[in-house]
Protein backbone atom coordinates (compact mmCIF):
# COMPACT_ATOMS: atom_id res chain seq x y z
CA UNK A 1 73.23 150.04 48.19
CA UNK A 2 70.19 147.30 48.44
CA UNK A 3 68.68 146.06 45.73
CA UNK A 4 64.89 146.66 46.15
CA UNK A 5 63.78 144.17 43.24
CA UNK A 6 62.86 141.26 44.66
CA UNK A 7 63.84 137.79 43.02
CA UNK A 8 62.05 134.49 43.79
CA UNK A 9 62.29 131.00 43.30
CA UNK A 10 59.16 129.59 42.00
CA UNK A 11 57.84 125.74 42.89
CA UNK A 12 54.80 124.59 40.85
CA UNK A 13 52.56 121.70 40.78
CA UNK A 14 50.58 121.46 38.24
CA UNK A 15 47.15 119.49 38.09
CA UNK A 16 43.64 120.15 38.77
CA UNK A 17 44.63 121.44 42.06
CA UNK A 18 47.44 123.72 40.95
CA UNK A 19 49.73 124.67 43.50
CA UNK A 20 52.58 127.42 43.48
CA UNK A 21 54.81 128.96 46.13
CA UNK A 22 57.85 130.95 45.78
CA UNK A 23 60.93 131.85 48.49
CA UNK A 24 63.45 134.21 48.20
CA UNK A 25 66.91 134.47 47.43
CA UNK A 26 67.26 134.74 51.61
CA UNK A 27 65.07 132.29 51.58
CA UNK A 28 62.50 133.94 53.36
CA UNK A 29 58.62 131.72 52.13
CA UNK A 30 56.31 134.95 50.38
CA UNK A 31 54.07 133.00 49.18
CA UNK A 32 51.94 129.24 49.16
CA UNK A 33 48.85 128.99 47.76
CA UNK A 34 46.75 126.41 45.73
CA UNK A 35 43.21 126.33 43.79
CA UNK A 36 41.31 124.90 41.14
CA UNK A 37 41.30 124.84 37.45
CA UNK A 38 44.30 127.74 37.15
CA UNK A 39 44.74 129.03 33.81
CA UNK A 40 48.26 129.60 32.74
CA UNK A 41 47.38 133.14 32.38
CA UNK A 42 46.14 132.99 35.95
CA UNK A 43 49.33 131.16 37.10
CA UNK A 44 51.68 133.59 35.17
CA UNK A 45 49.74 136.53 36.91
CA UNK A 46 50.51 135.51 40.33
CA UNK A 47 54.14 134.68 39.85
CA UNK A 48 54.79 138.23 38.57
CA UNK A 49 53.14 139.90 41.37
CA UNK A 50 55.42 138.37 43.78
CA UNK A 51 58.46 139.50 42.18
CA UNK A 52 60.75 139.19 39.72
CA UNK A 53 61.25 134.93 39.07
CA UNK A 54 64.08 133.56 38.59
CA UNK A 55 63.93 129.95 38.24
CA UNK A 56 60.25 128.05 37.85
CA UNK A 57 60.91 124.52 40.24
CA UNK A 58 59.29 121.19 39.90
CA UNK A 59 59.05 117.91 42.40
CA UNK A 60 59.88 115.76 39.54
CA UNK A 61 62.43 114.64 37.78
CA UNK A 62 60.80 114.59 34.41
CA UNK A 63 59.55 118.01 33.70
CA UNK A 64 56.06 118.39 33.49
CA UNK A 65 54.87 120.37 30.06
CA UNK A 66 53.56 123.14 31.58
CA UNK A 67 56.11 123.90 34.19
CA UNK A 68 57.97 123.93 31.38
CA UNK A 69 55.68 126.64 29.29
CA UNK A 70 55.63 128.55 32.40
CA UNK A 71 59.73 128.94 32.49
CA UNK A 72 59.41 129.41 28.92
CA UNK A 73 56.97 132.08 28.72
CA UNK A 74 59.04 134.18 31.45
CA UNK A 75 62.03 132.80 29.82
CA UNK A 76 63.85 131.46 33.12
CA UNK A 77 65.31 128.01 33.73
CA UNK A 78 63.66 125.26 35.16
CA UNK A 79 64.91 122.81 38.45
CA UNK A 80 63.63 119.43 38.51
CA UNK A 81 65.24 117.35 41.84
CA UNK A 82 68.48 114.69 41.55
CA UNK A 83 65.76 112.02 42.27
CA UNK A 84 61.89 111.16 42.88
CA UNK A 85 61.12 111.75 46.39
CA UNK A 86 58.28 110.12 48.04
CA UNK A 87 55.53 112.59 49.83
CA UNK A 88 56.50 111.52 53.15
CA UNK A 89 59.86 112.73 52.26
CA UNK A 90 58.53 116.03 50.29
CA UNK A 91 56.55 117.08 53.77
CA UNK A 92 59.54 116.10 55.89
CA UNK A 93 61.58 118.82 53.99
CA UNK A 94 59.21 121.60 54.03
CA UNK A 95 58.49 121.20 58.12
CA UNK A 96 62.73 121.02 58.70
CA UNK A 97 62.97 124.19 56.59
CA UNK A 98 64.28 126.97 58.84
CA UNK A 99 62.24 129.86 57.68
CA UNK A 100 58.80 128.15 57.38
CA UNK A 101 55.88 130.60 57.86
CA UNK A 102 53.82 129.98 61.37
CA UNK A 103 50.73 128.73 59.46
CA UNK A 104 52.40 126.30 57.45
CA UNK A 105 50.21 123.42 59.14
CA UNK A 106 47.38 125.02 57.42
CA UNK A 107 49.46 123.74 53.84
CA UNK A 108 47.37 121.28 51.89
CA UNK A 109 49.36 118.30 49.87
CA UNK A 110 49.57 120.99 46.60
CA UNK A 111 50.99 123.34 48.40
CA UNK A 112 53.39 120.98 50.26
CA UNK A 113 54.81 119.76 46.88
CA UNK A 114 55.48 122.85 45.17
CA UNK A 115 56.35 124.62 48.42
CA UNK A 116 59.23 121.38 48.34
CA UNK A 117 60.41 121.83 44.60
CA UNK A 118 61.15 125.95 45.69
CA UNK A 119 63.27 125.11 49.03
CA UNK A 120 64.89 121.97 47.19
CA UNK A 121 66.18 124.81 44.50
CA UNK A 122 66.79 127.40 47.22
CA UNK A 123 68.75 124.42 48.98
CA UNK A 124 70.34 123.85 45.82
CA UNK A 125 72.18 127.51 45.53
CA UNK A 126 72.07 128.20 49.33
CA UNK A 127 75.84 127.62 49.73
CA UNK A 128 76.94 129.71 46.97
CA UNK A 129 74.66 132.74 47.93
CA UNK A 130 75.81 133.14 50.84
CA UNK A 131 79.79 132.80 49.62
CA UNK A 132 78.38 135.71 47.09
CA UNK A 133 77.15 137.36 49.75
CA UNK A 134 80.34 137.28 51.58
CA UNK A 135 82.91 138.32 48.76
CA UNK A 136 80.69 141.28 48.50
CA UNK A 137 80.18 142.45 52.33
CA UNK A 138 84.20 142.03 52.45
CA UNK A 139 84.63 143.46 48.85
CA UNK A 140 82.96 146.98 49.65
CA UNK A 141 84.27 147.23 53.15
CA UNK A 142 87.93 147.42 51.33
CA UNK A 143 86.77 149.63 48.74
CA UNK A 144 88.30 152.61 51.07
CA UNK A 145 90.57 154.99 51.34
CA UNK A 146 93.26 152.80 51.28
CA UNK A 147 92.44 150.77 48.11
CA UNK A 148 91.81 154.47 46.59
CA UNK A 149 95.09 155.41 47.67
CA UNK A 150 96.46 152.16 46.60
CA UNK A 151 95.04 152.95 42.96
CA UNK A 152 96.39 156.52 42.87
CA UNK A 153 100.07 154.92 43.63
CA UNK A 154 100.01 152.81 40.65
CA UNK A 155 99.10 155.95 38.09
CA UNK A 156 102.38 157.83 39.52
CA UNK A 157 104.02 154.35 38.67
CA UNK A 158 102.46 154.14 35.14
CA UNK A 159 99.78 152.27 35.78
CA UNK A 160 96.21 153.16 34.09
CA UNK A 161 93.37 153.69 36.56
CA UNK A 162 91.68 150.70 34.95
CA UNK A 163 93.78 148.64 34.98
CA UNK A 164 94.82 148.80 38.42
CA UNK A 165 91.22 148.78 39.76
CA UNK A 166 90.33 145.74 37.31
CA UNK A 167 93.67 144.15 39.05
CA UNK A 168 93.11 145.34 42.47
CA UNK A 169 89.34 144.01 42.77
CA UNK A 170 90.49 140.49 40.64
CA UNK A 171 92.84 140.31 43.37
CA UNK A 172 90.14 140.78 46.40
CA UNK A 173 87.79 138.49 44.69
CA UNK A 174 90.03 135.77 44.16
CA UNK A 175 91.28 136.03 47.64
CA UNK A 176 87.73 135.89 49.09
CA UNK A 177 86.53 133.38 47.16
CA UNK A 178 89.48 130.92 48.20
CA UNK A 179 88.88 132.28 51.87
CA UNK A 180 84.95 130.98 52.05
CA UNK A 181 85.03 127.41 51.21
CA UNK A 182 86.43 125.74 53.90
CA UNK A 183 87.37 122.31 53.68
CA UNK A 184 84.69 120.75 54.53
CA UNK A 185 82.42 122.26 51.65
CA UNK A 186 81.56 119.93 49.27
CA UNK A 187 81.80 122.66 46.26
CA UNK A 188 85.36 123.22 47.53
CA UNK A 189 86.19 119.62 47.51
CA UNK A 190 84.51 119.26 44.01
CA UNK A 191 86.93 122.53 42.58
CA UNK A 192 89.85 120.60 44.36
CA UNK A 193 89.36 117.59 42.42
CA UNK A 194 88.63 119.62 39.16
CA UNK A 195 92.42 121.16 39.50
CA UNK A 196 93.73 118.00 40.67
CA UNK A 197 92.29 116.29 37.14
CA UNK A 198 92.92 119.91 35.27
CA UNK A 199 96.44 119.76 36.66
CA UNK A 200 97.41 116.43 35.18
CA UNK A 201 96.17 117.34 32.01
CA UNK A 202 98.55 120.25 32.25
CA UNK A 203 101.82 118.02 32.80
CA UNK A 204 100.91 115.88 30.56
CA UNK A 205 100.60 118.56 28.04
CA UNK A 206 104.26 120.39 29.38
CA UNK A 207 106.24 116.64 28.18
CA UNK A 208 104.98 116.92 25.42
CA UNK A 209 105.49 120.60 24.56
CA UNK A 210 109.20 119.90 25.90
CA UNK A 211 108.74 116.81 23.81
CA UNK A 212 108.43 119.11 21.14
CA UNK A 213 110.76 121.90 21.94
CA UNK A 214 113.52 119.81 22.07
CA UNK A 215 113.21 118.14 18.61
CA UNK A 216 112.64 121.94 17.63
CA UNK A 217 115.92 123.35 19.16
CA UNK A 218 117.89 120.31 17.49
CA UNK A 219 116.31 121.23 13.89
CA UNK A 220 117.97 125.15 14.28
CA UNK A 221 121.15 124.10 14.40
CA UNK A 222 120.35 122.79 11.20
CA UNK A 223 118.87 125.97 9.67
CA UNK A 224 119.55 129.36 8.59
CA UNK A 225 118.75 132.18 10.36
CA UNK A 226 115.91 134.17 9.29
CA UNK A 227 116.22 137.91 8.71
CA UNK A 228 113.52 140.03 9.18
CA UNK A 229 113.64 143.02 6.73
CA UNK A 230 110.63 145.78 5.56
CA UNK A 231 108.67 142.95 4.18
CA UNK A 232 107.45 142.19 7.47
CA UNK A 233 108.43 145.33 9.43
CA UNK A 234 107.37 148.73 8.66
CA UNK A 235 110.01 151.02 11.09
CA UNK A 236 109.93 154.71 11.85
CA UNK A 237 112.35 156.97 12.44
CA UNK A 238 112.99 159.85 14.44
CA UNK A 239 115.06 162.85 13.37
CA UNK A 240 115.31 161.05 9.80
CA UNK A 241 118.34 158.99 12.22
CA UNK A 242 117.61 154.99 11.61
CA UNK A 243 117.93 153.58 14.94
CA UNK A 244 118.79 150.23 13.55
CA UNK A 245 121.59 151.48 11.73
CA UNK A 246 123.04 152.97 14.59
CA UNK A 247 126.16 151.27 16.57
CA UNK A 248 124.29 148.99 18.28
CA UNK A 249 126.91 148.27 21.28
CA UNK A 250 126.51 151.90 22.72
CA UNK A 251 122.88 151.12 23.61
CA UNK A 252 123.85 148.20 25.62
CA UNK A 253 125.98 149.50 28.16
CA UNK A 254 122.72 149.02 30.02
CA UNK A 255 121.31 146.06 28.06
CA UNK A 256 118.57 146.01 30.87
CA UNK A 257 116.46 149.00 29.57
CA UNK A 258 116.05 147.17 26.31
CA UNK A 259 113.43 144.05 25.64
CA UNK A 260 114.25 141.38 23.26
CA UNK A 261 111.62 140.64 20.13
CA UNK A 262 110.19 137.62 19.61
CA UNK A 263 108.41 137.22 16.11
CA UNK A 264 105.15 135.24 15.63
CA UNK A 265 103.62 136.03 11.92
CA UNK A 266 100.42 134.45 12.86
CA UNK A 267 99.45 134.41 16.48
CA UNK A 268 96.60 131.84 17.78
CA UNK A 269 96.87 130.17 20.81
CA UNK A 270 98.53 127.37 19.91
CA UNK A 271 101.25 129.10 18.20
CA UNK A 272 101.81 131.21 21.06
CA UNK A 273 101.77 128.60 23.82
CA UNK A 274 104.71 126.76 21.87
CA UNK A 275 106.77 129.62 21.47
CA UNK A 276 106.50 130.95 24.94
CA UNK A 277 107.27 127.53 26.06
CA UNK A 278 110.66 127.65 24.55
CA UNK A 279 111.65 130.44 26.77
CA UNK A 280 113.22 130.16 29.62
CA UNK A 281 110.63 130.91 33.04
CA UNK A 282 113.31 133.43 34.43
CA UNK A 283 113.91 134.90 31.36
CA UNK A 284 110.69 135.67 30.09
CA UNK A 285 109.98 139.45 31.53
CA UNK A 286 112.58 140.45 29.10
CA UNK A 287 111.01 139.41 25.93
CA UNK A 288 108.25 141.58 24.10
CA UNK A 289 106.05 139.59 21.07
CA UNK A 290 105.82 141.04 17.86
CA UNK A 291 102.33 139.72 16.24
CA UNK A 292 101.85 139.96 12.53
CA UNK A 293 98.56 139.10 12.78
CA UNK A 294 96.16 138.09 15.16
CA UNK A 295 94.48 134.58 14.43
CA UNK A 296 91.49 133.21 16.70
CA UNK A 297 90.37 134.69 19.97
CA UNK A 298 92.43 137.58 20.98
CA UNK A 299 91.47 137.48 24.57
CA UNK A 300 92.86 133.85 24.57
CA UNK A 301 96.43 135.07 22.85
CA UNK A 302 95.79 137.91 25.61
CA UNK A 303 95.37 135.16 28.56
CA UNK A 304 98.41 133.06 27.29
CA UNK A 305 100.41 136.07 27.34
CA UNK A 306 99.42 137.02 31.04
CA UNK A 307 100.37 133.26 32.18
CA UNK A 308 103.60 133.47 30.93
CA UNK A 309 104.28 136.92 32.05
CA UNK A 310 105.14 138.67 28.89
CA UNK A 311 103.80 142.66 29.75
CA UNK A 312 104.10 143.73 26.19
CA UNK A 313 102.99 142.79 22.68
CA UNK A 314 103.01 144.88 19.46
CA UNK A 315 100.66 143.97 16.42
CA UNK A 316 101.22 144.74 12.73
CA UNK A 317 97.56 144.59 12.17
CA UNK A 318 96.71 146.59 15.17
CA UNK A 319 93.19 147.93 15.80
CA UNK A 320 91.67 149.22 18.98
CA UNK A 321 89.37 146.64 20.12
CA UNK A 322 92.19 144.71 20.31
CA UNK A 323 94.21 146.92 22.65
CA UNK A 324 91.14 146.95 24.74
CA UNK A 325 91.11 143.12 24.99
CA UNK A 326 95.03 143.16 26.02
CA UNK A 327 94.17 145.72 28.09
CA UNK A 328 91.91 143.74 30.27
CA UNK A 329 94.52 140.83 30.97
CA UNK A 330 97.34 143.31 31.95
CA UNK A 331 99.13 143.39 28.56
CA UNK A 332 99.83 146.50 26.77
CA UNK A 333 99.50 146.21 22.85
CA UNK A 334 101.14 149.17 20.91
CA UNK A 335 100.87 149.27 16.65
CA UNK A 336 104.03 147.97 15.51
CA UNK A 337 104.11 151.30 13.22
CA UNK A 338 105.35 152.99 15.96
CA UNK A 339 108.37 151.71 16.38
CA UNK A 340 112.07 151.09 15.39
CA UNK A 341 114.41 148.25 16.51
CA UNK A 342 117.80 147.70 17.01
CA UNK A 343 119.63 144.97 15.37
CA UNK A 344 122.64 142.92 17.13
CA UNK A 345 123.89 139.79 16.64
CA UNK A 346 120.63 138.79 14.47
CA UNK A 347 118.25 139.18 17.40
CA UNK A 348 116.05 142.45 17.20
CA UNK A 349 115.97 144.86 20.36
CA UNK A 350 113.16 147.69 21.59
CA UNK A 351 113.89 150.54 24.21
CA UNK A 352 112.07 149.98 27.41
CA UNK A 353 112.06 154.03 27.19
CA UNK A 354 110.46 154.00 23.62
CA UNK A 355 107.33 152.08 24.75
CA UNK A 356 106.82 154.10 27.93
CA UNK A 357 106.53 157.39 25.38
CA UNK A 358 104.09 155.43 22.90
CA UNK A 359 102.33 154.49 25.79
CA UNK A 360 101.88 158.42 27.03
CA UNK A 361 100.63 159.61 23.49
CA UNK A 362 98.29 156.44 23.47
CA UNK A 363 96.88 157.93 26.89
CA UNK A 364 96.79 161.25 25.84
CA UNK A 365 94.92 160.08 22.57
């Protein structure tokens, strides 16, 4: 479906001689006009009759004060230029632009220059709206019966409806995106070097967490082991049968149905990026984090979580914003309430079996 507002890029040059034009997000010119002694009023007037503006544009680097009231008063940004241009150079732009208007010889200097400061913005984001552009042509011409099917497949397989359509479309975006800038592009080359820089930050960070894992792992041999009792668990029972006093060994004839629980009183990011660390990368899809409390952003515990590839978290202090938050990176939070572990060996175990019915009642809820 089109859109049928109309945004536009606004140039301005102020002065006796006030001159505005504005140009499209296709950048298509609707408008260049100058004349004397403009109110602001007058000049505000105009701009909203064209359309909707979405960025006010100057020729100068230095932002004049009223270009400046203007974008404040319709509470848009403002583009100023990288540099000073000469007007030589300012007419030499507006006569090479592509979709220049056939009586844009009749243009007087006022016109020229804010006519310049719109198609140096519309340059400006010209790249990127047409990569928008493209994600979303390609976007809604998957959005068929396919991806529908592909959405109905994952709620047989216990997969929410929103959450497979928030991964499926994540998915199609970030494929798109990384198919439109090509390598000659300089906003792809500029993301490259971004990761390259990001990405030695990263290893740098990894010694030293291993830095720090290792003088952890020598310090346990060294301590006791702590037991977790109903201080810090609440459990509950079916059938008035305590699952934790059970024989343990009988429930691990198939140890694979079961998830190991890894204990983290106070979960912030930090805390949770050190102990996931610790794990082992092949190992991790069989350990489930058991959160006290949450402390800090949840949606960057949430994040963490999803980058390590933990798929399950419970939380002591559980509420439902929280589960929503979870939710939206792929990780299912359940209220540690509603469960009961099984002790062996000193490490604490939860039945695969046991979250998939919590998760049912949640649904159902």
């Amino acid at each position: 479906m089109s859109d049928s507002r109309k945004y536009i890029i606004v140039g301005l040059d102020p002065g006796t001689n006030f001159g505005i034009a504005a140009v499209t997000f296709s950048g298509e010119v609707v408008y260049c006009k100058s004349a004397k002694n403009l109110s602001i009023e007058e000049v505000l007037k105009d701009i909203t009759s064209l359309g909707i503006p979405a960025i006010i544009c100057t020729d100068k680097t230095t932002t004049p004060e009223l270009v400046r009231n203007v974008a404040s008063t319709l509470n848009v940004p403002v583009f100023s230029p990288e540099k000073d241009f000469s007007f030589e150079e300012k007419n030499a732009v507006v006569k090479s632009f592509e979709n220049l208007p056939s009586y844009s010889t009749q243009f007087d200097e006022h016109q020229i220059v804010a006519l310049f400061a719109a198609i140096k913005a519309y340059k400006h984001f010209k790249n990127d709206f047409k990569l928008i552009d493209n994600i979303l042509d390609k976007l809604v011409s998957d959005l068929n019966i396919n991806f529908r099917n592909s959405i109905k497949l994952d709620l047989i397989n216990g997969i929410p409806p929103r959450r497979s359509l928030y991964n499926h479309i994540k998915h199609l975006i970030k494929g798109y995106a990384i198919e439109n800038y090509t390598k000659n592009d300089e906003a792809f080359l500029k993301q490259v070097s971004s990761l390259n820089e990001e990405l030695s930050r990263l290893r740098k960070r990894v010694k030293l967490l291993e830095s720090l894992v290792s003088k952890t792992s020598n310090a346990k041999n060294n301590q006791k082991t702590i037991k977790v009792n109903e201080t810090t668990l609440k459990f509950v029972y079916d059938n008035d049968k305590k699952e934790n006093e059970i024989e343990a060994s009988k429930f691990f004839n198939k140890k694979q149905n079961y998830l190991e629980v890894l204990f983290l009183e106070k979960a912030s990011a930090k805390n949770m990026k050190l102990l996931l660390s610790s794990i082992n990368r092949n190992k991790r899809d069989n350990f489930l984090i058991y959160m006290g409390k949450i402390e800090g952003d949840p949606s960057k515990i949430a994040k963490i979580l999803n980058k390590f590839g933990i798929k399950y978290a419970l939380l002591n202090e559980y509420k439902d914003e929280f589960s929503e938050v979870f939710f939206e990176n792929g990780i299912s939070l359940f209220p540690s309430d509603q469960v009961a572990f099984i002790e062996e060996g000193g490490s604490y175990y939860l039945s695969k079996n046991k979250l998939l019915e919590i998760q049912k009642k949640l649904k159902r809820s």
